[in-house]
PDB file of N, CA and C in Angstrom:
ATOM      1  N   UNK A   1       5.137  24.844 -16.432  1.00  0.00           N
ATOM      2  CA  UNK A   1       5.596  25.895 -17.310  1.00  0.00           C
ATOM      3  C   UNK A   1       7.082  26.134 -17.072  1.00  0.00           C
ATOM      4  N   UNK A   2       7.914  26.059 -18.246  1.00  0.00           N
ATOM      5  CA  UNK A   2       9.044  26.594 -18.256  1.00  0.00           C
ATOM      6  C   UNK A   2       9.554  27.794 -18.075  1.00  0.00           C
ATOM      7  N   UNK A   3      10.239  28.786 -18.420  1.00  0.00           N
ATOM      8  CA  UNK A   3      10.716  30.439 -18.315  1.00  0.00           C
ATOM      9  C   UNK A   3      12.326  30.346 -18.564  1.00  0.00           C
ATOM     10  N   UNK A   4      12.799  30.799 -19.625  1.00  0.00           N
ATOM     11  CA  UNK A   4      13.929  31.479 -19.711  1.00  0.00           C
ATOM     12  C   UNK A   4      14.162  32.321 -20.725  1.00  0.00           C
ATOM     13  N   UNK A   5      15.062  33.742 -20.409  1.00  0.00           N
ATOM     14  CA  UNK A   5      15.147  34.503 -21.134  1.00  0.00           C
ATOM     15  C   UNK A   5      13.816  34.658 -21.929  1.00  0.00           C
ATOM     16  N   UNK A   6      12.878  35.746 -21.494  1.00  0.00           N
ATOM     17  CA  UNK A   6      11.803  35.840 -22.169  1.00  0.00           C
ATOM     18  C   UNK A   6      10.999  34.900 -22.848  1.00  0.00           C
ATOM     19  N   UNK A   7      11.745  33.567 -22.602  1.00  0.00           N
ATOM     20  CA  UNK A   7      10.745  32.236 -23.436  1.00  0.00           C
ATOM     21  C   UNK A   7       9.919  31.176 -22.535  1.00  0.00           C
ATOM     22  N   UNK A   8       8.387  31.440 -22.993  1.00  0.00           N
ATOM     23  CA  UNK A   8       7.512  30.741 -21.625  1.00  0.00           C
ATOM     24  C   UNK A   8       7.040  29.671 -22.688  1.00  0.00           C
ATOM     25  N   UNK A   9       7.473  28.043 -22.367  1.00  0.00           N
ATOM     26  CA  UNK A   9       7.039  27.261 -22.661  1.00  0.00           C
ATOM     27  C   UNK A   9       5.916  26.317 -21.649  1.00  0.00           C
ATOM     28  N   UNK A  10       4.712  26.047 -22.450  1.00  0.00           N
ATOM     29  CA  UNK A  10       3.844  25.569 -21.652  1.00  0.00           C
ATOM     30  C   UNK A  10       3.155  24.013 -22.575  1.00  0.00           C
ATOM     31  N   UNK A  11       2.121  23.227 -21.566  1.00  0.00           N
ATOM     32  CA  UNK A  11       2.170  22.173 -22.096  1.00  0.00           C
ATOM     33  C   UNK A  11       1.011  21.861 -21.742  1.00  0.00           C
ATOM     34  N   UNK A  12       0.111  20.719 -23.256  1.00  0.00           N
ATOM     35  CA  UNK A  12      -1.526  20.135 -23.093  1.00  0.00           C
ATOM     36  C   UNK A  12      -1.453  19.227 -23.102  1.00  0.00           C
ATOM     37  N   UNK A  13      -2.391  17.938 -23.244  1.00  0.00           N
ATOM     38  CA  UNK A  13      -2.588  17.023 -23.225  1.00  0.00           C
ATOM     39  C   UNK A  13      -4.040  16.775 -24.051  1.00  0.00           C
ATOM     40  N   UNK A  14      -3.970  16.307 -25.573  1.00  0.00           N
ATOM     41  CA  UNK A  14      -4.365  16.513 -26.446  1.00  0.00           C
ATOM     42  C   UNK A  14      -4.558  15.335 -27.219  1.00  0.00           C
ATOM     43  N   UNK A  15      -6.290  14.748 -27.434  1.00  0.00           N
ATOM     44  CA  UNK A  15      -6.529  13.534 -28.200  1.00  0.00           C
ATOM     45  C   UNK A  15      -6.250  13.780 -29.398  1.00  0.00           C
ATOM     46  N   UNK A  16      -6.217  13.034 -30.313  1.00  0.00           N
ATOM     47  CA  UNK A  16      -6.106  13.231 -31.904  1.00  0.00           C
ATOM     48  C   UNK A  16      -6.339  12.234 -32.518  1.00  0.00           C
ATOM     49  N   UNK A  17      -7.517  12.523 -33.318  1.00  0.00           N
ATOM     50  CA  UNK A  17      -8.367  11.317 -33.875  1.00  0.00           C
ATOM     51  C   UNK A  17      -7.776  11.351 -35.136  1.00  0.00           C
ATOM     52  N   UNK A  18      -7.684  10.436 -35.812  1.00  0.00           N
ATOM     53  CA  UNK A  18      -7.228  10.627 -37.434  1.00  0.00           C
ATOM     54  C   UNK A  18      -8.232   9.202 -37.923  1.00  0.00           C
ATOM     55  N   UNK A  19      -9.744   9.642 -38.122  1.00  0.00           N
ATOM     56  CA  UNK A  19     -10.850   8.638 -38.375  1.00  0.00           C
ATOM     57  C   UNK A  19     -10.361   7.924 -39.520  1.00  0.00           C
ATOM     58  N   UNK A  20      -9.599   8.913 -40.534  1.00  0.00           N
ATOM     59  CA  UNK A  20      -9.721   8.205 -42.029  1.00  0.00           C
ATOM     60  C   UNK A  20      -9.115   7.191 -42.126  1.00  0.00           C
ATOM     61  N   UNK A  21      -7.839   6.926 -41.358  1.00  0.00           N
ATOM     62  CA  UNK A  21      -6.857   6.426 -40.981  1.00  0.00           C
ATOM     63  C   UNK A  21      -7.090   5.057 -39.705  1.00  0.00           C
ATOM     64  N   UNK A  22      -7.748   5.402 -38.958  1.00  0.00           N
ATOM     65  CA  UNK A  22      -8.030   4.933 -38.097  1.00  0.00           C
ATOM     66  C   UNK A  22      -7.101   4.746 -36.737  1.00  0.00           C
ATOM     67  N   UNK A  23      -6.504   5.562 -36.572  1.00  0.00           N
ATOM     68  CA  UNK A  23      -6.093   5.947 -35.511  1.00  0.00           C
ATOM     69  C   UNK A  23      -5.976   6.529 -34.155  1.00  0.00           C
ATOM     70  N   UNK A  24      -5.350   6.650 -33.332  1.00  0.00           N
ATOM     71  CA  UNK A  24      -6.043   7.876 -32.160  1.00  0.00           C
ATOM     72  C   UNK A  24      -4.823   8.059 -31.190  1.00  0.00           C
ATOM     73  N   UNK A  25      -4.297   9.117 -31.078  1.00  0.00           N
ATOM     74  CA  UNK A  25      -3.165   9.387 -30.434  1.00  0.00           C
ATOM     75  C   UNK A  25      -3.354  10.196 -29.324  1.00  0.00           C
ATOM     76  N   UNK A  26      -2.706  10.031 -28.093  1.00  0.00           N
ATOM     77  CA  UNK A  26      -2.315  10.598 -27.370  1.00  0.00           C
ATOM     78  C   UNK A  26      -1.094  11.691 -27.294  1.00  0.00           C
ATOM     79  N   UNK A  27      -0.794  13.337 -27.499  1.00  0.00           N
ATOM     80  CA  UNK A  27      -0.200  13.840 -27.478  1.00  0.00           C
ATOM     81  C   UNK A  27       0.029  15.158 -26.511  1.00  0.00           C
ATOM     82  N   UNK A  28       1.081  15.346 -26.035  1.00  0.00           N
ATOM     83  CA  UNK A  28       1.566  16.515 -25.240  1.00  0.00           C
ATOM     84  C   UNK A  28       1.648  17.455 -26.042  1.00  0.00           C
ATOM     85  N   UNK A  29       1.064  18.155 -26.563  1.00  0.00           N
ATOM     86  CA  UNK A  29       1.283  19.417 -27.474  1.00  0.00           C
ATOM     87  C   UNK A  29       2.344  20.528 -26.613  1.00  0.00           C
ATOM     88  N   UNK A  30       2.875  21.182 -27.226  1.00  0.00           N
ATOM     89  CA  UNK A  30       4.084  22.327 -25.946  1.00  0.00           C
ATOM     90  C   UNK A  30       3.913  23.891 -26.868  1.00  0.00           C
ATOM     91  N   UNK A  31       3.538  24.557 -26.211  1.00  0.00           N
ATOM     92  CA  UNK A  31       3.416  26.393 -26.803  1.00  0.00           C
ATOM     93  C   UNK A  31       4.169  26.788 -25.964  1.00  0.00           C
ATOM     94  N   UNK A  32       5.088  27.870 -26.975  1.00  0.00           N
ATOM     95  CA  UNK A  32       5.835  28.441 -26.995  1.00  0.00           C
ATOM     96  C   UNK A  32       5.806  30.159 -26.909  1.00  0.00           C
ATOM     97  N   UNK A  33       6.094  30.593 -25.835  1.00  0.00           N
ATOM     98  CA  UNK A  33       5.856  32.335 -25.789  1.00  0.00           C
ATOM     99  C   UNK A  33       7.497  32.573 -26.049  1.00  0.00           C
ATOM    100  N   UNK A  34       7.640  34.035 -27.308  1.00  0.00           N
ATOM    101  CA  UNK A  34       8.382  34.737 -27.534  1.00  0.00           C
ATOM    102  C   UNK A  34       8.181  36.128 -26.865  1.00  0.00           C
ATOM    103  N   UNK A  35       8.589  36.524 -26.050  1.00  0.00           N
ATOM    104  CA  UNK A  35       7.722  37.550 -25.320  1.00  0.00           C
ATOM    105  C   UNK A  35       8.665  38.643 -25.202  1.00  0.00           C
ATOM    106  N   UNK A  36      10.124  38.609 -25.901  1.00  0.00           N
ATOM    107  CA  UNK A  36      11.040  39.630 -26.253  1.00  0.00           C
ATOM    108  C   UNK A  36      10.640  40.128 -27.439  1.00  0.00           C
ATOM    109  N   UNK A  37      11.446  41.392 -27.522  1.00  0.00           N
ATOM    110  CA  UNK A  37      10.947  42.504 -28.610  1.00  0.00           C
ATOM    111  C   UNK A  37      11.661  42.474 -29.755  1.00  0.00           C
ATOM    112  N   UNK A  38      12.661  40.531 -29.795  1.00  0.00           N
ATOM    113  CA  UNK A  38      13.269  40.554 -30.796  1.00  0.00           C
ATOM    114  C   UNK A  38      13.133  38.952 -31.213  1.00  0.00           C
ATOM    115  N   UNK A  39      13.296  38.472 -32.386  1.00  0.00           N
ATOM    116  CA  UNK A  39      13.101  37.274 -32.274  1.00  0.00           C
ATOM    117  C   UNK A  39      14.003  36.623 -32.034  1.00  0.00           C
ATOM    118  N   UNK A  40      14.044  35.042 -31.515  1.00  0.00           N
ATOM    119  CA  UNK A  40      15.133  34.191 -30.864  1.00  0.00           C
ATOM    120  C   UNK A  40      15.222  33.080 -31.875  1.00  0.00           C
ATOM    121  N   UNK A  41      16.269  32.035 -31.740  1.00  0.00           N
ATOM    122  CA  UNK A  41      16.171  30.514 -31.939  1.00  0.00           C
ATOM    123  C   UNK A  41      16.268  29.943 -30.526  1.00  0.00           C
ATOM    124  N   UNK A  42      14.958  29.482 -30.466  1.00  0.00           N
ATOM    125  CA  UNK A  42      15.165  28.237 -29.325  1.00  0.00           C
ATOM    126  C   UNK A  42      15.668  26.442 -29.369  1.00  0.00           C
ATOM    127  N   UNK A  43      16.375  26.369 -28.660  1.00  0.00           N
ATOM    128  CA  UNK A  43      16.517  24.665 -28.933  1.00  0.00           C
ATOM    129  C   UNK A  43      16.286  24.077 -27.659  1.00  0.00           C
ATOM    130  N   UNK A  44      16.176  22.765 -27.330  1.00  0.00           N
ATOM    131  CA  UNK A  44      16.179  21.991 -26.400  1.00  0.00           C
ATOM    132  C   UNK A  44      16.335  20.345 -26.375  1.00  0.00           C
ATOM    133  N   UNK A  45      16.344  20.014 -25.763  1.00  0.00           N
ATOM    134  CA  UNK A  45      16.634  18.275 -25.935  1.00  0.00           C
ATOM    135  C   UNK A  45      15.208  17.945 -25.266  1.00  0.00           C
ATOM    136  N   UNK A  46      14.461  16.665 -25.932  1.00  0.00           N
ATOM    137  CA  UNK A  46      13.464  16.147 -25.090  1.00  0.00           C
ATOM    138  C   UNK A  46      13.867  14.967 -24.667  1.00  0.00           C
ATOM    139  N   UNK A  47      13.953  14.776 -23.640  1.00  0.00           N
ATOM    140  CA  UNK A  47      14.191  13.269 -22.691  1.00  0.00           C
ATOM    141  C   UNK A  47      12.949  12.779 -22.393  1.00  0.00           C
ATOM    142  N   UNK A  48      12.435  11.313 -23.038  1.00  0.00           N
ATOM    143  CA  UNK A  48      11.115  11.069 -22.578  1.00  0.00           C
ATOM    144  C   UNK A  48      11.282   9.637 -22.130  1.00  0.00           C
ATOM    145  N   UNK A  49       9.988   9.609 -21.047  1.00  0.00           N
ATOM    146  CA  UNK A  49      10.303   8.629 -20.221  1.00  0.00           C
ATOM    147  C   UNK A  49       8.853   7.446 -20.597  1.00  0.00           C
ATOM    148  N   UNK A  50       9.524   6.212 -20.938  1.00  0.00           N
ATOM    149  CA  UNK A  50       8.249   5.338 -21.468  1.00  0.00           C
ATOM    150  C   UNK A  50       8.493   3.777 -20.857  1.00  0.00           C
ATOM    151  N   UNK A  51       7.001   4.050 -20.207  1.00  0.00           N
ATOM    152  CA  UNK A  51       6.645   2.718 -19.325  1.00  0.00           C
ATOM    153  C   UNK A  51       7.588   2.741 -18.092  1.00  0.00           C
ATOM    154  N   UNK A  52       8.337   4.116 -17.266  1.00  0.00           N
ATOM    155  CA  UNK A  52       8.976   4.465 -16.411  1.00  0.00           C
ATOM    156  C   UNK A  52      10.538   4.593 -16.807  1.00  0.00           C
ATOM    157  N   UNK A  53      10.679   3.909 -17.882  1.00  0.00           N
ATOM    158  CA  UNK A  53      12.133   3.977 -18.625  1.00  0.00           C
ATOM    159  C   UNK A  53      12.648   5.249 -19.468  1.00  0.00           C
ATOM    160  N   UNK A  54      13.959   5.812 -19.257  1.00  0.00           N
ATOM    161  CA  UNK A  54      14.559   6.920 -20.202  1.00  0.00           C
ATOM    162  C   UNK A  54      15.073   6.500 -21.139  1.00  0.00           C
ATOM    163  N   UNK A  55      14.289   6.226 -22.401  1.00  0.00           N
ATOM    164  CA  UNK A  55      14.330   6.120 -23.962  1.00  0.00           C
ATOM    165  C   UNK A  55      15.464   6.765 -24.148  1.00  0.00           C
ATOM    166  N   UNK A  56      15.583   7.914 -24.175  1.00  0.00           N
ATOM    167  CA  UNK A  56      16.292   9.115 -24.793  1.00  0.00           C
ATOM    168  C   UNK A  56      17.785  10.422 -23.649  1.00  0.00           C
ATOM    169  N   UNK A  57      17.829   9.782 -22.808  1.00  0.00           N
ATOM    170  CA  UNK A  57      18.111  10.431 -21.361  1.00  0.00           C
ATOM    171  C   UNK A  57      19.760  10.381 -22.281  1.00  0.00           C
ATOM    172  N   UNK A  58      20.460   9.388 -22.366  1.00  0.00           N
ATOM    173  CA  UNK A  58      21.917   9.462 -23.035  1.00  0.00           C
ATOM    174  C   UNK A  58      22.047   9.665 -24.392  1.00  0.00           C
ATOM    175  N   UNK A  59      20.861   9.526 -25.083  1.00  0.00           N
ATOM    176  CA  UNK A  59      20.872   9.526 -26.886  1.00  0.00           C
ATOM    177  C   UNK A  59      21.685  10.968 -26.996  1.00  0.00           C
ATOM    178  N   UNK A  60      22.140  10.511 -28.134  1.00  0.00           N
ATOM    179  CA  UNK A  60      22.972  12.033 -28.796  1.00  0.00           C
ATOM    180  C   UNK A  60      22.411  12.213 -30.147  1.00  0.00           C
ATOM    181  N   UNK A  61      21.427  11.033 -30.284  1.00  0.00           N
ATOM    182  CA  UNK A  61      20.894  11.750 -31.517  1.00  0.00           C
ATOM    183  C   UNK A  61      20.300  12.827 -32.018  1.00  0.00           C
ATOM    184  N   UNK A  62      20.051  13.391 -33.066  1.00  0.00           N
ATOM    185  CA  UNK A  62      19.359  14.885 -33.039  1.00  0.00           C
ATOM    186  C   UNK A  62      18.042  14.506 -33.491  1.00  0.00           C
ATOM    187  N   UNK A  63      17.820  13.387 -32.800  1.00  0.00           N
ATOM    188  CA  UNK A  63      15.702  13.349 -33.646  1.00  0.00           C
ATOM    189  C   UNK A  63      15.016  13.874 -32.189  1.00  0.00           C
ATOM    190  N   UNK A  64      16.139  13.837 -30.856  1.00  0.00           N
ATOM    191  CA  UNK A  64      15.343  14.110 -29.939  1.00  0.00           C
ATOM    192  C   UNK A  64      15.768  15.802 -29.265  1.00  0.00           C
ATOM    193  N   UNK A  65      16.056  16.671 -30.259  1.00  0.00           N
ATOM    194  CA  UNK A  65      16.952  17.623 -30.167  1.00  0.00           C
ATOM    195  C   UNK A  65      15.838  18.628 -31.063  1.00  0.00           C
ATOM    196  N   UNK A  66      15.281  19.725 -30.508  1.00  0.00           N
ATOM    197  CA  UNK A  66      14.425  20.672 -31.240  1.00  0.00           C
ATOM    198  C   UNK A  66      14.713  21.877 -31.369  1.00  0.00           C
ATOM    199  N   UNK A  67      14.616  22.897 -32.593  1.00  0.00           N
ATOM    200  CA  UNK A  67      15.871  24.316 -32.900  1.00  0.00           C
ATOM    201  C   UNK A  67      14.450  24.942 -33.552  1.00  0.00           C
ATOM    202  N   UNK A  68      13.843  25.610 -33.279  1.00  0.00           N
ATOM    203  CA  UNK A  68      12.884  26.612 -33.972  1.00  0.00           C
ATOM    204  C   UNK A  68      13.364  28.176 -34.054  1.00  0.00           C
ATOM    205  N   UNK A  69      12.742  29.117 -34.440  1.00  0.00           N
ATOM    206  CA  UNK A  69      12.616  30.289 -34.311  1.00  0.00           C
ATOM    207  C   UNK A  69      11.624  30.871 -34.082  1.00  0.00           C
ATOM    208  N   UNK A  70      11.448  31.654 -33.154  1.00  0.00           N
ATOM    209  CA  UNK A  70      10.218  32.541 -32.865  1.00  0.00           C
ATOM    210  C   UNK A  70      10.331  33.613 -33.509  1.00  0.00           C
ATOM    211  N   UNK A  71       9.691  34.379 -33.782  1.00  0.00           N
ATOM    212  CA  UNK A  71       9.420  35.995 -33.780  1.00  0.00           C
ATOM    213  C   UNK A  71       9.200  36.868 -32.945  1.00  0.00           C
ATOM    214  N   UNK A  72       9.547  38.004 -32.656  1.00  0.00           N
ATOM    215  CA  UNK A  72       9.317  38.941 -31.896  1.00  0.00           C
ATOM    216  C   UNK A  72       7.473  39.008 -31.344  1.00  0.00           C
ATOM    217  N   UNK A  73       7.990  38.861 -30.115  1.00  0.00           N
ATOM    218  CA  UNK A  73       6.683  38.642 -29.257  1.00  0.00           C
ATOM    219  C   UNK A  73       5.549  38.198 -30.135  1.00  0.00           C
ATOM    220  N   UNK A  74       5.496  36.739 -30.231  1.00  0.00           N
ATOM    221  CA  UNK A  74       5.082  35.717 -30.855  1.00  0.00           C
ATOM    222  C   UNK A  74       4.469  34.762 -30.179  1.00  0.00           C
ATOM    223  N   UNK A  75       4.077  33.821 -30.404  1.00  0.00           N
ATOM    224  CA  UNK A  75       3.433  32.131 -30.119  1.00  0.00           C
ATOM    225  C   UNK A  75       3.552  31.009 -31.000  1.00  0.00           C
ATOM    226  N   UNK A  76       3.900  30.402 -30.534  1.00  0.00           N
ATOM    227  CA  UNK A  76       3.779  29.283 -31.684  1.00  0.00           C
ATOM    228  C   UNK A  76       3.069  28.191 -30.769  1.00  0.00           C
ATOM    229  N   UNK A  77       2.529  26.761 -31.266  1.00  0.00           N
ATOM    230  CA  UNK A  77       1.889  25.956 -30.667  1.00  0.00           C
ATOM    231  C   UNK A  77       2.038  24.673 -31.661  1.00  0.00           C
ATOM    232  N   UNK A  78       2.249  23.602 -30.899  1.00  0.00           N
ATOM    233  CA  UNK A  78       2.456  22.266 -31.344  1.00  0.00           C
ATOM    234  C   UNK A  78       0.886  21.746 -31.664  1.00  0.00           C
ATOM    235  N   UNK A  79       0.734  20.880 -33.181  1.00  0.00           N
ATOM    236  CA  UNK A  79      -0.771  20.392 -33.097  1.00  0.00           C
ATOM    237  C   UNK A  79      -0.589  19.113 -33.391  1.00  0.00           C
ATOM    238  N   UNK A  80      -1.674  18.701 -33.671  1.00  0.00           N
ATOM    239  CA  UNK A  80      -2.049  16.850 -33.796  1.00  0.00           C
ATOM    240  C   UNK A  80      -1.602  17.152 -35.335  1.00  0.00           C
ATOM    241  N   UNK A  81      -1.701  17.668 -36.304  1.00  0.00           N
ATOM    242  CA  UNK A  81      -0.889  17.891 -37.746  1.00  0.00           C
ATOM    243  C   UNK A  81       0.119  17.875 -37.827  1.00  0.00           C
ATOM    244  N   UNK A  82       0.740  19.037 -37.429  1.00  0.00           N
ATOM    245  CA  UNK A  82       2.348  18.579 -37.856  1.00  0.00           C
ATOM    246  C   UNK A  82       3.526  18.622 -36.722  1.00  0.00           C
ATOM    247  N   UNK A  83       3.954  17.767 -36.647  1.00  0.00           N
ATOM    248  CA  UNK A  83       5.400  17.315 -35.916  1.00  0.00           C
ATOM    249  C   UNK A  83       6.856  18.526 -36.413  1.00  0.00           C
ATOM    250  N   UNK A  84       6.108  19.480 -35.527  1.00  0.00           N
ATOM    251  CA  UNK A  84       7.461  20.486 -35.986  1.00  0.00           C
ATOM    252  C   UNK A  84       8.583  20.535 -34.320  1.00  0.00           C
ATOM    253  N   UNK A  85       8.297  19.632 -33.778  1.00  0.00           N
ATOM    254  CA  UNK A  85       9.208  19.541 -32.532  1.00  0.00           C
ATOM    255  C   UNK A  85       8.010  20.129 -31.707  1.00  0.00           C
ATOM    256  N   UNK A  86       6.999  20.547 -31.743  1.00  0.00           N
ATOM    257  CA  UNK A  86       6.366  21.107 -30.502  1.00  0.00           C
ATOM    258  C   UNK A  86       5.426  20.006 -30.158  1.00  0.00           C
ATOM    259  N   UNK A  87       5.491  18.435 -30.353  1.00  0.00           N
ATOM    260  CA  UNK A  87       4.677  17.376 -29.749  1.00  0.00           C
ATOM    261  C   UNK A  87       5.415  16.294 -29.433  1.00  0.00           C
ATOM    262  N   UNK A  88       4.737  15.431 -28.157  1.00  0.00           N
ATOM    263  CA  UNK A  88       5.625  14.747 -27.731  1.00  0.00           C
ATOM    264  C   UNK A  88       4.524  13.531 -27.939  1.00  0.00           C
ATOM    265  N   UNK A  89       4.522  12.081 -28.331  1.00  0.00           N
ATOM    266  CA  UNK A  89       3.722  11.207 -28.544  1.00  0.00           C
ATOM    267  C   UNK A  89       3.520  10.934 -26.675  1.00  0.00           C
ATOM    268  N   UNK A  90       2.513  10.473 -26.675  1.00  0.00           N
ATOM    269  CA  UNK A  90       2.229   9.712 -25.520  1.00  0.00           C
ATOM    270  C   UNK A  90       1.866   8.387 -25.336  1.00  0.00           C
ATOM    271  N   UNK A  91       0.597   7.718 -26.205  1.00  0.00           N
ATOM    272  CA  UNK A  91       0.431   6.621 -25.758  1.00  0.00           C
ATOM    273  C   UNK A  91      -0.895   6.713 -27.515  1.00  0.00           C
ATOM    274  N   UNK A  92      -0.852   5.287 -28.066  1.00  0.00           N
ATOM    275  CA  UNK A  92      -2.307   4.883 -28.166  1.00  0.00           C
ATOM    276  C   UNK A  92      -3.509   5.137 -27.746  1.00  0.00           C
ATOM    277  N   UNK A  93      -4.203   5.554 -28.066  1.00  0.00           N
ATOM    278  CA  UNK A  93      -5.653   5.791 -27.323  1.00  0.00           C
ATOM    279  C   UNK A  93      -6.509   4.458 -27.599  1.00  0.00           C
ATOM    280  N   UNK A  94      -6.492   3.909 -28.805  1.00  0.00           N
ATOM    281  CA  UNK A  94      -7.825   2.434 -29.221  1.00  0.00           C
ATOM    282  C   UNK A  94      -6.426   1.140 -29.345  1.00  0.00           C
ATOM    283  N   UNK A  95      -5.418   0.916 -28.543  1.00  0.00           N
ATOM    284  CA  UNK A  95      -4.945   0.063 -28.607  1.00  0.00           C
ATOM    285  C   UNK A  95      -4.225  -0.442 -27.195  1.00  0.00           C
ATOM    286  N   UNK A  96      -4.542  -1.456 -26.522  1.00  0.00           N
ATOM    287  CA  UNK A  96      -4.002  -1.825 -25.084  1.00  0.00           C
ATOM    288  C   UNK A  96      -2.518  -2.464 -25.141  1.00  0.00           C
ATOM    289  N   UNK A  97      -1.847  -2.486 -24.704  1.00  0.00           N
ATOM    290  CA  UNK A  97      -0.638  -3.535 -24.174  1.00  0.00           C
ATOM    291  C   UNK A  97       0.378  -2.382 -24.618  1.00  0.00           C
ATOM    292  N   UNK A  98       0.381  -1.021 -25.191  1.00  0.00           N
ATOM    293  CA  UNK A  98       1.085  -0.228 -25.784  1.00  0.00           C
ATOM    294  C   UNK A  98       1.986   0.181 -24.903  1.00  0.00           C
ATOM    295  N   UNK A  99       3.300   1.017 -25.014  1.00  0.00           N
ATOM    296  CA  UNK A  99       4.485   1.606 -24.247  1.00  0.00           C
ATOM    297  C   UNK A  99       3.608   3.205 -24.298  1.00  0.00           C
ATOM    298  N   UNK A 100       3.306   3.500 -23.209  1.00  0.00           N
ATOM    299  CA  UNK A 100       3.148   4.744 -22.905  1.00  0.00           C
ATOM    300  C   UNK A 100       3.780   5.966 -22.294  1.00  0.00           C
ATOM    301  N   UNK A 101       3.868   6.939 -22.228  1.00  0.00           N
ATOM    302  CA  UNK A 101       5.021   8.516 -21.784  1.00  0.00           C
ATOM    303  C   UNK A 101       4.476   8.259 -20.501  1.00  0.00           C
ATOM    304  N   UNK A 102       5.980   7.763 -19.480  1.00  0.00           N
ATOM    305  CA  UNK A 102       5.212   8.336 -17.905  1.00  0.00           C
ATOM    306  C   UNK A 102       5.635   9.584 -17.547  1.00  0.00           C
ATOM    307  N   UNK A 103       6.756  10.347 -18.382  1.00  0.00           N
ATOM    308  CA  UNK A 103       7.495  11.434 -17.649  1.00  0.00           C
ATOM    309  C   UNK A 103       8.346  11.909 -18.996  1.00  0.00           C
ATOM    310  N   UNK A 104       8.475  13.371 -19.279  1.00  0.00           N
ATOM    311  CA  UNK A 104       9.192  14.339 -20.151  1.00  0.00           C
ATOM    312  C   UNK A 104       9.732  15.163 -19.256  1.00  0.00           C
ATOM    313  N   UNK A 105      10.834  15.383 -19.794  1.00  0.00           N
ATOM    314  CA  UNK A 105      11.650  16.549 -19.492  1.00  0.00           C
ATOM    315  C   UNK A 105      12.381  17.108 -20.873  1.00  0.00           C
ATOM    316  N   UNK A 106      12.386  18.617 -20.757  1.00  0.00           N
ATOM    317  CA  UNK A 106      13.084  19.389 -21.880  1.00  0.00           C
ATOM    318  C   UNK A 106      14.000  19.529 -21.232  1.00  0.00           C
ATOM    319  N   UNK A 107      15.677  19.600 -22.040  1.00  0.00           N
ATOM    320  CA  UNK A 107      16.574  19.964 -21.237  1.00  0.00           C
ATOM    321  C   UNK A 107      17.509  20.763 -21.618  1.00  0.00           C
ATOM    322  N   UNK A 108      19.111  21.265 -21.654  1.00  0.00           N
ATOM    323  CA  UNK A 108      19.314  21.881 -22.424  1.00  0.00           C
ATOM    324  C   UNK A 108      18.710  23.379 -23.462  1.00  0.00           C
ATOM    325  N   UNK A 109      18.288  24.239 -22.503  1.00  0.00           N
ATOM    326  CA  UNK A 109      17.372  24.790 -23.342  1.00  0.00           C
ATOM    327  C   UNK A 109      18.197  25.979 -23.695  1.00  0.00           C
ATOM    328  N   UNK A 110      18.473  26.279 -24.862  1.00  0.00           N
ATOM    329  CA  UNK A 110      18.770  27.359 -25.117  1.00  0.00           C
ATOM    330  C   UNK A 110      18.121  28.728 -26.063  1.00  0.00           C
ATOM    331  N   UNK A 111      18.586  29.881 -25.720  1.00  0.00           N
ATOM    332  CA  UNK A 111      17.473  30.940 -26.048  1.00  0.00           C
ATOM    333  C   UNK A 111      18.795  32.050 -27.089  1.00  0.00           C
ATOM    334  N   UNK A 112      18.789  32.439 -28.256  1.00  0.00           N
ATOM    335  CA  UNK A 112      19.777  32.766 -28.991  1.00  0.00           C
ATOM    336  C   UNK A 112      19.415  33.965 -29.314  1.00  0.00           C
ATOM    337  N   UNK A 113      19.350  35.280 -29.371  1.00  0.00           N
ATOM    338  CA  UNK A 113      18.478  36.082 -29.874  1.00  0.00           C
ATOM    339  C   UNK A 113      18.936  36.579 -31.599  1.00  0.00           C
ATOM    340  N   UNK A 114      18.123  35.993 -32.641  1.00  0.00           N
ATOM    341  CA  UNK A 114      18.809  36.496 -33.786  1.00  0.00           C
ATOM    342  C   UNK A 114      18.612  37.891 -34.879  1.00  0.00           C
ATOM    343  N   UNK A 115      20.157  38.660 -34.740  1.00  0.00           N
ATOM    344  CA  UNK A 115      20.299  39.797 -34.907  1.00  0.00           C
ATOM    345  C   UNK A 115      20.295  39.791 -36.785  1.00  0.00           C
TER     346      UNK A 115
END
């Protein structure tokens, strides 16, 4: 679990079947506590680490760069639906030889409170 400025980010580990499709994913889902009495924008960078390697550790791109807003003492939560920055892929579940997440880090985190 994370903590700053009133923002408690926490983290699952979450199958996701998509039968129709035929798929099956491995995902880190990440919830988000707004636990101030005002709402914020949070951002952060995700650095993820695959097959022991940092993919993303120097990227400056912004696909690995996440900016939401909470609401005043709020929650939000990342799902197997939609990719709003609160999931991190992990691995294949029905496919072998795949690049899998050995290690995440959020970094950069910033907490904005908007007036």
């Amino acid at each position: 679990m994370i903590t700053k400025d009133g923002i408690s980010i926490s983290s699952t580990l979450q199958n996701c079947n998509d039968f129709k499709n035929g798929t099956h994913k491995e995902y880190v889902l990440l919830g988000v506590l707004n636990a101030n009495p005002f709402p914020v924008e949070l951002s952060f960078k995700k650095n993820l680490w695959f097959d022991e390697k940092c993919n993303s550790c120097t990227s400056t791109s912004p696909e690995h760069v996440v900016s939401i807003t909470i609401e005043a003492e709020s929650e939000m939560q990342g799902t197997c639906d939609n990719n709003d920055g609160l999931r991190i892929f992990s691995k294949m579940l029905n496919l072998e030889k795949v690049r899998k997440l050995t290690n995440y880090e959020l970094v950069d985190i910033t907490v904005d409170e908007i007036k």
